[in-house]
Protein backbone atom coordinates (compact mmCIF):
# COMPACT_ATOMS: atom_id res chain seq x y z
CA UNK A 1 10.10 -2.29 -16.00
CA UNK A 2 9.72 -6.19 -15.00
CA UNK A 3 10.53 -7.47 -11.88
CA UNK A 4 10.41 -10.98 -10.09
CA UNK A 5 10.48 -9.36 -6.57
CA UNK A 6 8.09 -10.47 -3.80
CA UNK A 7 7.05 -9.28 -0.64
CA UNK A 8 6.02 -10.50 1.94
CA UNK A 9 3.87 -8.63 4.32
CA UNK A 10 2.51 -9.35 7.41
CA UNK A 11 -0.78 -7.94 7.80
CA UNK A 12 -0.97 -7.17 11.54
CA UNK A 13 -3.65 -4.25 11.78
CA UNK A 14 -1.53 -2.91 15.11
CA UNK A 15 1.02 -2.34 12.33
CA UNK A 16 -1.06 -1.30 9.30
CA UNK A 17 -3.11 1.20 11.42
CA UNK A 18 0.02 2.66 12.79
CA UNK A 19 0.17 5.65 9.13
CA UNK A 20 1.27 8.50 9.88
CA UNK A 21 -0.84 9.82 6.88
CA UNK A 22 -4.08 9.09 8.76
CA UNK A 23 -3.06 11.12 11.26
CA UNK A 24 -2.26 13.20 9.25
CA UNK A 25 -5.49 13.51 7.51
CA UNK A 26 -7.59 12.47 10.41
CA UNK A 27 -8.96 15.54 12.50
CA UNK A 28 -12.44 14.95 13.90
CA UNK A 29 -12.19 11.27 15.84
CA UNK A 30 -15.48 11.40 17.68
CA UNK A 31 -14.44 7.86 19.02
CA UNK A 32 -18.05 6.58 18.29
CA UNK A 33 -18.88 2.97 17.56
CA UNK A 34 -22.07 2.23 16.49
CA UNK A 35 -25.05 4.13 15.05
CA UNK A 36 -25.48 8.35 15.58
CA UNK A 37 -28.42 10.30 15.40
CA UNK A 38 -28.50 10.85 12.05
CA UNK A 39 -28.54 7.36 11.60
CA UNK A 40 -25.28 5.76 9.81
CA UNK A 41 -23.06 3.72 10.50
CA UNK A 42 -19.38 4.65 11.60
CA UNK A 43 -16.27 2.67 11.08
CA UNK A 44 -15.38 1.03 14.44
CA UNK A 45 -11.73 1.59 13.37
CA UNK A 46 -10.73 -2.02 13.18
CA UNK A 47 -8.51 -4.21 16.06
CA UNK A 48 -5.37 -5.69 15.39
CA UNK A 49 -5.25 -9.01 13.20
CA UNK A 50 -2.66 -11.39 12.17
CA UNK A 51 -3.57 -12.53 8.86
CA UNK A 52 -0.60 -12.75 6.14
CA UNK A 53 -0.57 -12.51 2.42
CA UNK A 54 2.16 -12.50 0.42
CA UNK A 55 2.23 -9.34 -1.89
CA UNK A 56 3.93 -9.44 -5.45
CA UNK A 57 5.12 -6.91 -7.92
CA UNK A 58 4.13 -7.61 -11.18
CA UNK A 59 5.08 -3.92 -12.56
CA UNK A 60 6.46 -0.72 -11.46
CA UNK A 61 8.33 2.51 -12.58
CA UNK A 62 4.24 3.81 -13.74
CA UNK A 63 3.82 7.95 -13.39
CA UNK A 64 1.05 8.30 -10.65
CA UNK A 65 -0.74 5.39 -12.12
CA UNK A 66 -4.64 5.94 -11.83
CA UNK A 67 -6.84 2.75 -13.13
CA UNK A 68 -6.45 -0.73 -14.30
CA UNK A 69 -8.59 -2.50 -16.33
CA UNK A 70 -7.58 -6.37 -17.25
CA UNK A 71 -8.35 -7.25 -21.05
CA UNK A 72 -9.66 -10.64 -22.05
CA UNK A 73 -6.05 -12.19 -23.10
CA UNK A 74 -4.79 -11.23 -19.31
CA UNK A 75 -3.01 -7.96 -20.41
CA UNK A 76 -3.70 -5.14 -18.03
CA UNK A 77 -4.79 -1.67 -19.42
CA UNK A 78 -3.32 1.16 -16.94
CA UNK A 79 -4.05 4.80 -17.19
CA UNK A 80 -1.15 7.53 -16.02
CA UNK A 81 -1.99 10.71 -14.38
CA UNK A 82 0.05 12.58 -16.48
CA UNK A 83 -2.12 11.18 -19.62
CA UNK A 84 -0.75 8.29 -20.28
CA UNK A 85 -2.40 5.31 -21.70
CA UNK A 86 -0.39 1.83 -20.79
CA UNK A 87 -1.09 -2.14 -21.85
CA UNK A 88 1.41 -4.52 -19.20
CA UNK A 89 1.88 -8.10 -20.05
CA UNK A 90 1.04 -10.39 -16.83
CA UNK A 91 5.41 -10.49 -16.67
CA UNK A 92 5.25 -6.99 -16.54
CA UNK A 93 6.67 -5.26 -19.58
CA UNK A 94 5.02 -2.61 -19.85
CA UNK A 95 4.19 -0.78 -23.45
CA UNK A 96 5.33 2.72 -24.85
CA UNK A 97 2.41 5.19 -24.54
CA UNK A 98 -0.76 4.59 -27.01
CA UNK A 99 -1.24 7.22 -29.31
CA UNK A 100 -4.52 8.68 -30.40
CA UNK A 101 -6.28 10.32 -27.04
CA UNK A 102 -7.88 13.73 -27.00
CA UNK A 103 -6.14 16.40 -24.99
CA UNK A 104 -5.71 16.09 -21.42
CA UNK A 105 -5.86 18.70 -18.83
CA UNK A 106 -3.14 17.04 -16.69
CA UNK A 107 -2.96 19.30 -13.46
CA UNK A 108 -3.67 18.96 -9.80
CA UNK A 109 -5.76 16.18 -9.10
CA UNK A 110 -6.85 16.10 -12.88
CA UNK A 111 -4.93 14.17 -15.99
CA UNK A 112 -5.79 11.05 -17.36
CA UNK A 113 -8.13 8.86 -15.04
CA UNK A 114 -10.41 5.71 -15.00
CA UNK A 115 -10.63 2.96 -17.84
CA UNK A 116 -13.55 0.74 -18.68
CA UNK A 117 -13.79 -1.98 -21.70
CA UNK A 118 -17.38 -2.07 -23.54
CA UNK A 119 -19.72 -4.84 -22.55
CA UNK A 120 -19.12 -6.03 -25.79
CA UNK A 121 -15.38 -5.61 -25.88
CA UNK A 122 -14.77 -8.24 -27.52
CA UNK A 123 -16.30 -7.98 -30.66
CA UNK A 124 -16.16 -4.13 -30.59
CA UNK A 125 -12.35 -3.63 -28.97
CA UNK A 126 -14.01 0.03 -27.46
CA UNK A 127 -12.81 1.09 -24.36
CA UNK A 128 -13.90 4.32 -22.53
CA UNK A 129 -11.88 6.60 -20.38
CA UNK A 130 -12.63 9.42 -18.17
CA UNK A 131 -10.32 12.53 -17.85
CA UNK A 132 -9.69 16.07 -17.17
CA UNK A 133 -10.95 17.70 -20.11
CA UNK A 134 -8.99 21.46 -20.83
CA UNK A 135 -10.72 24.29 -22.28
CA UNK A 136 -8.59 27.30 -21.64
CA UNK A 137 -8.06 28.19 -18.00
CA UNK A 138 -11.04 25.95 -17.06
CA UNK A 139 -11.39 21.80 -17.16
CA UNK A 140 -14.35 19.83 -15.83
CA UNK A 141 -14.73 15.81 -16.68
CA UNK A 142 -15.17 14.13 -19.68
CA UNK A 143 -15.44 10.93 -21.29
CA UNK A 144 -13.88 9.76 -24.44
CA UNK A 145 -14.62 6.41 -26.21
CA UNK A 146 -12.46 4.99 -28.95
CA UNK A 147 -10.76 1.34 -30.70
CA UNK A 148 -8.29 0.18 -28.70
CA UNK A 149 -5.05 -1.89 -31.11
CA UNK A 150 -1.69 -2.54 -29.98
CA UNK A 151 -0.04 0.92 -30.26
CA UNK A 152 -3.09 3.52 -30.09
CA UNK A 153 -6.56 4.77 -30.00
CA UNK A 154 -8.52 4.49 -33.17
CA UNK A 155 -11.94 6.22 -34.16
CA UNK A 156 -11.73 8.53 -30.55
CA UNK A 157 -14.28 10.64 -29.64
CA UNK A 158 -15.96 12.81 -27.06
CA UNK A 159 -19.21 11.58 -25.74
CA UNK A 160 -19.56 13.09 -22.20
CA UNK A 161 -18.81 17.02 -20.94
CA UNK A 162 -19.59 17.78 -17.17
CA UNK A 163 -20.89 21.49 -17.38
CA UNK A 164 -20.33 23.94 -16.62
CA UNK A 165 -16.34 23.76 -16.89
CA UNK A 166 -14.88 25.65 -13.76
CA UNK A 167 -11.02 26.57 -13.11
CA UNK A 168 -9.34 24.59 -10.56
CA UNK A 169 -7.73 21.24 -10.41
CA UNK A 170 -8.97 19.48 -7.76
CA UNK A 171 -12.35 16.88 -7.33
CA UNK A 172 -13.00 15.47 -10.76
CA UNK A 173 -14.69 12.19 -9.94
CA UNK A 174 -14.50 10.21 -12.72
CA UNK A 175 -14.88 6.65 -11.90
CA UNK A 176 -16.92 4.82 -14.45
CA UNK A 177 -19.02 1.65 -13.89
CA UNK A 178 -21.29 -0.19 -16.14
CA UNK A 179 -24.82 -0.81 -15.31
CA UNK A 180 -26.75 -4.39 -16.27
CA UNK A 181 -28.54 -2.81 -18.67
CA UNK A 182 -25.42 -1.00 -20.82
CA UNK A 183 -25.70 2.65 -19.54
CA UNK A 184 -22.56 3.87 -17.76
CA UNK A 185 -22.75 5.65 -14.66
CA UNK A 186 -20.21 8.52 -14.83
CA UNK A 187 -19.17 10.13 -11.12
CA UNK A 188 -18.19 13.84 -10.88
CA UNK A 189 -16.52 15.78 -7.99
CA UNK A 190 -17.91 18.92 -6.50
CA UNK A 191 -14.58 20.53 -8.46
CA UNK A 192 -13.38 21.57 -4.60
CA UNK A 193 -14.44 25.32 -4.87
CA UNK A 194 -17.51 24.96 -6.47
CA UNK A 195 -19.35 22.07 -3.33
CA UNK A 196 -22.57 24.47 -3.67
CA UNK A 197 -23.44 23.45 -7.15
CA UNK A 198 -23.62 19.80 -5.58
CA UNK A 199 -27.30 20.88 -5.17
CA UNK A 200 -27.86 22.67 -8.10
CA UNK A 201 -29.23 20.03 -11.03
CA UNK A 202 -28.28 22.72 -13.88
CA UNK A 203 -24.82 22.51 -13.02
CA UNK A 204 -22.64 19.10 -13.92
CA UNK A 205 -20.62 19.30 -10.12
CA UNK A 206 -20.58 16.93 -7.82
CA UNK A 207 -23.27 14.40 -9.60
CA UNK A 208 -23.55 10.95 -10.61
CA UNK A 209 -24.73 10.85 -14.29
CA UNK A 210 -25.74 7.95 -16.45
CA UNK A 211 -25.47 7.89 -19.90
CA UNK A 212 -25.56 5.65 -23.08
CA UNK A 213 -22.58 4.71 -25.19
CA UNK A 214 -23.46 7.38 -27.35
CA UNK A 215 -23.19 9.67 -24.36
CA UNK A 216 -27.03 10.47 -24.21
CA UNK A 217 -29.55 10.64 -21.44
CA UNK A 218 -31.36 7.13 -20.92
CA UNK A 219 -35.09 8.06 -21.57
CA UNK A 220 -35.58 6.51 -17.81
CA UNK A 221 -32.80 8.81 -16.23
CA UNK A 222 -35.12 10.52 -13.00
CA UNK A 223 -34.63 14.45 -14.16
CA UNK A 224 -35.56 13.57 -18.28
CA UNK A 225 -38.14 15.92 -18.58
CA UNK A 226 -37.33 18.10 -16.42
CA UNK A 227 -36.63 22.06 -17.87
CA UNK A 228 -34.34 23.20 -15.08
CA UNK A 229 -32.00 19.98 -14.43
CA UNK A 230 -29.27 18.03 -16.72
CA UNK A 231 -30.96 14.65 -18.14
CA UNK A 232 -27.49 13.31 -17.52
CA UNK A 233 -27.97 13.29 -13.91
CA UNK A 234 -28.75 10.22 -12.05
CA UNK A 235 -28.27 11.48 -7.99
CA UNK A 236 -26.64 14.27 -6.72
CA UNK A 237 -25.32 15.81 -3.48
CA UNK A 238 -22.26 14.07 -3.97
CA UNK A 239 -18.62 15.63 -3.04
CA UNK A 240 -15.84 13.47 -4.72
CA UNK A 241 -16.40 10.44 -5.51
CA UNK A 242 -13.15 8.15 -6.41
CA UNK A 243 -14.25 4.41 -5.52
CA UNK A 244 -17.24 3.10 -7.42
CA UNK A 245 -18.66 -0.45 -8.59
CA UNK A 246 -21.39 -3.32 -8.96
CA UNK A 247 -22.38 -5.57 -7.04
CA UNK A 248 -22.03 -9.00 -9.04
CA UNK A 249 -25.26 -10.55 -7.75
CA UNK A 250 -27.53 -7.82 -7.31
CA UNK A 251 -26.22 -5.15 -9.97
CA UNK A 252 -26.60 -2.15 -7.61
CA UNK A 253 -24.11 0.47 -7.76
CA UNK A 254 -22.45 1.06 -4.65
CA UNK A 255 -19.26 4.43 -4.46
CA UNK A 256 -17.41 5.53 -1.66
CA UNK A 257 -16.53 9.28 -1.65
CA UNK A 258 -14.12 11.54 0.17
CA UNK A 259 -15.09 13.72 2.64
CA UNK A 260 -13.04 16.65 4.30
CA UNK A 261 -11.69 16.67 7.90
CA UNK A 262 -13.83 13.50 8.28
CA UNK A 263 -16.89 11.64 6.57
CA UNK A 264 -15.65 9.78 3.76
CA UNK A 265 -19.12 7.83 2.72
CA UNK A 266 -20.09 4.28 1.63
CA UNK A 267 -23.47 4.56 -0.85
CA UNK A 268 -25.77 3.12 -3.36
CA UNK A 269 -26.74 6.06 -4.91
CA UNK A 270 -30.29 5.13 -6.12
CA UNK A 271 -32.23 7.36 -9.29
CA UNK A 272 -32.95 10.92 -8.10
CA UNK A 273 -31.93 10.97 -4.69
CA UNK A 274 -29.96 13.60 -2.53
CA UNK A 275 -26.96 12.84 -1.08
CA UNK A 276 -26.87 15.67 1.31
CA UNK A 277 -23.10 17.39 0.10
CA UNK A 278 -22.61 20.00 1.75
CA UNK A 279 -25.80 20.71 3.42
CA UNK A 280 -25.34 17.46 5.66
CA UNK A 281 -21.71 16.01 6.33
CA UNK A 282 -20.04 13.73 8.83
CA UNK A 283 -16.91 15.93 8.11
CA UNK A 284 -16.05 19.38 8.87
CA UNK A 285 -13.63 22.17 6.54
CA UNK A 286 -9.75 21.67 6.62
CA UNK A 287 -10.01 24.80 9.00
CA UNK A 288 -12.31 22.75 11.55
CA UNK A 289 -15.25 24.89 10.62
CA UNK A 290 -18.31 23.52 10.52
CA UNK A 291 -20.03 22.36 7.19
CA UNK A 292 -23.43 22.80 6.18
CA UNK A 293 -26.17 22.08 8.94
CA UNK A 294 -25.17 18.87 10.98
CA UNK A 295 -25.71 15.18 9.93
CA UNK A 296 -29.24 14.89 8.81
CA UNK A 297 -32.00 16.81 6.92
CA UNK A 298 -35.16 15.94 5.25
CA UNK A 299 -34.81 14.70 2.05
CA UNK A 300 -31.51 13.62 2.03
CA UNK A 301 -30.04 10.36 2.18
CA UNK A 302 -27.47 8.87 5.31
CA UNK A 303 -24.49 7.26 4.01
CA UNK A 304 -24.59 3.15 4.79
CA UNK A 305 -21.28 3.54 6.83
CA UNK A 306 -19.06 6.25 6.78
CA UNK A 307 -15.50 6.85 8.27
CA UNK A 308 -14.18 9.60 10.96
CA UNK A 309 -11.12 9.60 10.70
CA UNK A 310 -10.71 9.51 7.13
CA UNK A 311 -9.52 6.74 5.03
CA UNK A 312 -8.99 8.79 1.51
CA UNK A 313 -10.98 6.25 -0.84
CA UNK A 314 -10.11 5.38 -4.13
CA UNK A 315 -10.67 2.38 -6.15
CA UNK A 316 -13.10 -0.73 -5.40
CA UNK A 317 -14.16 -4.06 -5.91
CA UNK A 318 -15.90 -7.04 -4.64
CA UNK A 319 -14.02 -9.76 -4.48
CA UNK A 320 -15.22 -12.39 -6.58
CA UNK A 321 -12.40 -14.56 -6.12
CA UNK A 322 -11.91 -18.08 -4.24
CA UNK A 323 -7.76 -17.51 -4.08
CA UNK A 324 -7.85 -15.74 -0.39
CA UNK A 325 -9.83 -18.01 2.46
CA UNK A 326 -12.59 -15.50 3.63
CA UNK A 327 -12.77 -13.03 1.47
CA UNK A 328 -15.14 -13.78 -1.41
CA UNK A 329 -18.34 -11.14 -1.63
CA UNK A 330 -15.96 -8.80 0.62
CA UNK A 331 -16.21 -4.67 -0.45
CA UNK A 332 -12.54 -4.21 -1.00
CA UNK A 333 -11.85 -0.47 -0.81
CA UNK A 334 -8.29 1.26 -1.42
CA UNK A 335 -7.06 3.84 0.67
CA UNK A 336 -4.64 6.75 -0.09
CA UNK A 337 -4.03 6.88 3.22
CA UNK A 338 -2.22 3.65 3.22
CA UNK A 339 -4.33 0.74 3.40
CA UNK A 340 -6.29 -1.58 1.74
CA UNK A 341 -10.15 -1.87 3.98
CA UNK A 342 -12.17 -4.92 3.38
CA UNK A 343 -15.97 -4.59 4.16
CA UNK A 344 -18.59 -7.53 5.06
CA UNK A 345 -21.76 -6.15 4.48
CA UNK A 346 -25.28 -7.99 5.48
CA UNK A 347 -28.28 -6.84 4.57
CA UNK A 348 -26.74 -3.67 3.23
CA UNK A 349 -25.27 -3.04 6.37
CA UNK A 350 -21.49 -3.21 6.84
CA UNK A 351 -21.16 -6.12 9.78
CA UNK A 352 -17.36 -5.82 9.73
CA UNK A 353 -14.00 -3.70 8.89
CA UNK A 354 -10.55 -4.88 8.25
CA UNK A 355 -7.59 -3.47 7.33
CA UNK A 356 -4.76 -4.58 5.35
CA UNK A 357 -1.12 -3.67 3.66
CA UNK A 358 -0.07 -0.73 6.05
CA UNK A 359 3.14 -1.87 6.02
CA UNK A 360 3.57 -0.76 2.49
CA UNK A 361 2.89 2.75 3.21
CA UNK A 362 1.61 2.98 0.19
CA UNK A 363 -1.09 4.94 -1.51
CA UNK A 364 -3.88 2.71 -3.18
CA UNK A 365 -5.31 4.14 -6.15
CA UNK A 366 -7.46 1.10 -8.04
CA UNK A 367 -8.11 -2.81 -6.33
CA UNK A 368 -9.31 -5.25 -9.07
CA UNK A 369 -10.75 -8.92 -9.40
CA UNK A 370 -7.86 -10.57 -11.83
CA UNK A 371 -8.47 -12.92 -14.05
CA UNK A 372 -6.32 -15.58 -11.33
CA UNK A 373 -8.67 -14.83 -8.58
CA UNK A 374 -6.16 -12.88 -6.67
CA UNK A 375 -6.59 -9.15 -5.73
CA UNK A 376 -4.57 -6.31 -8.13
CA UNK A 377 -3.91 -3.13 -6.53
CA UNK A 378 -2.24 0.04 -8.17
CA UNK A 379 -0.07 2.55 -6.07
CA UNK A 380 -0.32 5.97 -6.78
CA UNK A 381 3.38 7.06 -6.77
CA UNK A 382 6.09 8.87 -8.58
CA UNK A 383 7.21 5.38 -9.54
CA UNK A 384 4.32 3.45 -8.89
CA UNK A 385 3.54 -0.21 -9.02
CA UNK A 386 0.95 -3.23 -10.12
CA UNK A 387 0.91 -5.54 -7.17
CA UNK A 388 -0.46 -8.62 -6.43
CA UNK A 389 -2.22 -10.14 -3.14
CA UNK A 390 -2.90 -13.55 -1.92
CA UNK A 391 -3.07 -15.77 0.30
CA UNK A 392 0.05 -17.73 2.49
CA UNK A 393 -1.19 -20.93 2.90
CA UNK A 394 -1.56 -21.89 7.17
């Protein structure tokens, strides 16, 4: 599964925004450019550049590849859909499965999903993975934790259950970011047929929690205490959240979620606060009905920027890199619509979209800092691939 090949890619935006699969999935242009009543911020939908980068292939042949998580000796940790848990050398030989995970629940949009190492990886070797967890006909997200050697997972075990399981297979979340402090914020998808429970703080759906590496409630979680919510629970409202991560100088958490026909969301979901899914939405249903009532309602928090058409989120970074010329601090954001979007933000405003790597008609799953300072992407494919971005030299 190694390959030397490169490709080149020019990164005209004329080109890039030219995706059939936006179209596809974009119903509800309003044509909008600046602020709306309810008061966020709506992607401008970027004009044509002329940038270039040179994209490489470090790996391919990967089953629906889902997350990629770089250990310290520059090995690359890479979780399959399916349930598959790969390490890929930086020339791209990439391992037999590891042995040792739990069961996997590997159906619809569920399977085997995000990858984080502990803070203290290095002295530990833990890593912790988020999945579809099975339990008859129903599945709902979970986290397992265990000792990551060479060929398997040692010492695994469960420390996370969204509840209530539900059947289905679509909207699990499960992107998972470490805070400053050592708690791990866990995100969890409204499960697709189940968006009410968003709102409902007994019920596991469509909520960010944070937890400890045991899996417990932090003591300063905003619901602790609280008889008819989970102590998990750190904000709610949420629909699907796929695209989550820190910001290096401040620590804040900052996600970008899918929305339906329209209003994917940029946050930074903050302790105890109400996202507004479904009651408020910049989206409406696949059917063009509308969802919830409007944009805004007391109580509930705008998005920072959101995007109408759709981009299909998943995976992000900030690029903390000095290989590509303008883009260190940038919100990189993958889309599975065929793009890679680059956000300036100011303030904690978003000053400026961009948008890369249409050409590849590609679906981005995960975008990474590596190790080199260029950008890794995953595709989510059949036969999907590592890649590698940076810079052409002018």
């Amino acid at each position: 599964m190694r390959t030397s090949a490169q490709t080149v890619v020019r990164l005209a935006a004329r080109r890039a925004w030219q995706l059939g699969v936006l179209a596809a999935l974009a119903a509800c242009a309003r044509g909008a450019d600046g602020p709306v009543p309810g008061g966020a911020d709506a992607s401008p939908q970027p004009e044509p550049r002329e940038d270039v980068v040179r994209v490489e292939v470090v790996a391919e042949g990967l089953e629906f590849p889902w997350a990629l998580e770089f250990l310290p000796d520059g090995r690359m940790l890479v979780t399959e859909k399916p349930g598959r848990l790969r390490i890929v050398t930086p020339d791209g030989v990439v391992s037999p499965p590891l042995g040792g995970l739990m069961p996997i629940h590997a159906e619809g949009q569920g399977g085997l999903l995000d990858v984080a190492l502990a803070p203290d990886f290095d002295r530990t070797r833990e890593i912790f993975l988020s999945y579809a967890e099975p339990e008859g006909e129903l599945a709902g997200t979970a986290v397992m934790r265990g000792v990551l050697t060479d060929s398997m997972l040692e010492q695994v075990r469960i420390i996370y259950r969204q509840q209530p399981k539900v059947k289905g297979g679509g909207h699990y979340g499960s992107r998972l970011v470490w805070a400053t402090d050592g708690t791990l914020f866990v995100t969890q998808g409204d499960r697709m047929n189940y968006r009410d429970r968003a709102q409902d703080l007994t019920q596991g759906m469509g909520k960010l929690a944070r937890i400890d590496r045991e899996g417990r409630a932090p003591a300063d979680n905003p619901f602790v205490g609280r008889g008819n919510a989970q102590p998990e629970i750190w904000s709610y409202g949420h629909r699907n959240v796929q695209a989550a991560t820190r910001h290096p100088a401040s620590g804040q958490l900052w996600t970008v979620e899918h929305g339906a026909r329209g209003g994917d969301e940029l946050n930074h979901p903050e302790a105890g606060k109400n996202y507004g899914w479904p009651e408020i939405t910049y989206g409406r249903d696949y059917s063009g009905a509308r969802i919830g009532d409007g944009v805004a309602k007391d109580g509930m928090e705008q998005p920072v920027y959101y995007w109408d058409p759709v981009i299909a989120p998943s995976g992000m970074t900030f690029y903390s890199g000095d290989s590509i010329p303008g883009w260190k601090g940038s919100l990189l954001v993958g889309s599975l619509a065929g793009a890679l979007v680059r956000l300036e933000l100011r303030d904690g405003r978003v000053v400026l979209e961009e948008r890369y790597l249409g050409e590849l008609r590609e679906r981005i799953r995960d975008v990474v800092n590596g190790p080199d300072g260029f950008v890794y992407l995953i595709t989510d494919n059949p036969r999907g691939r590592i890649l590698r971005v940076r810079a052409i030299a002018k």
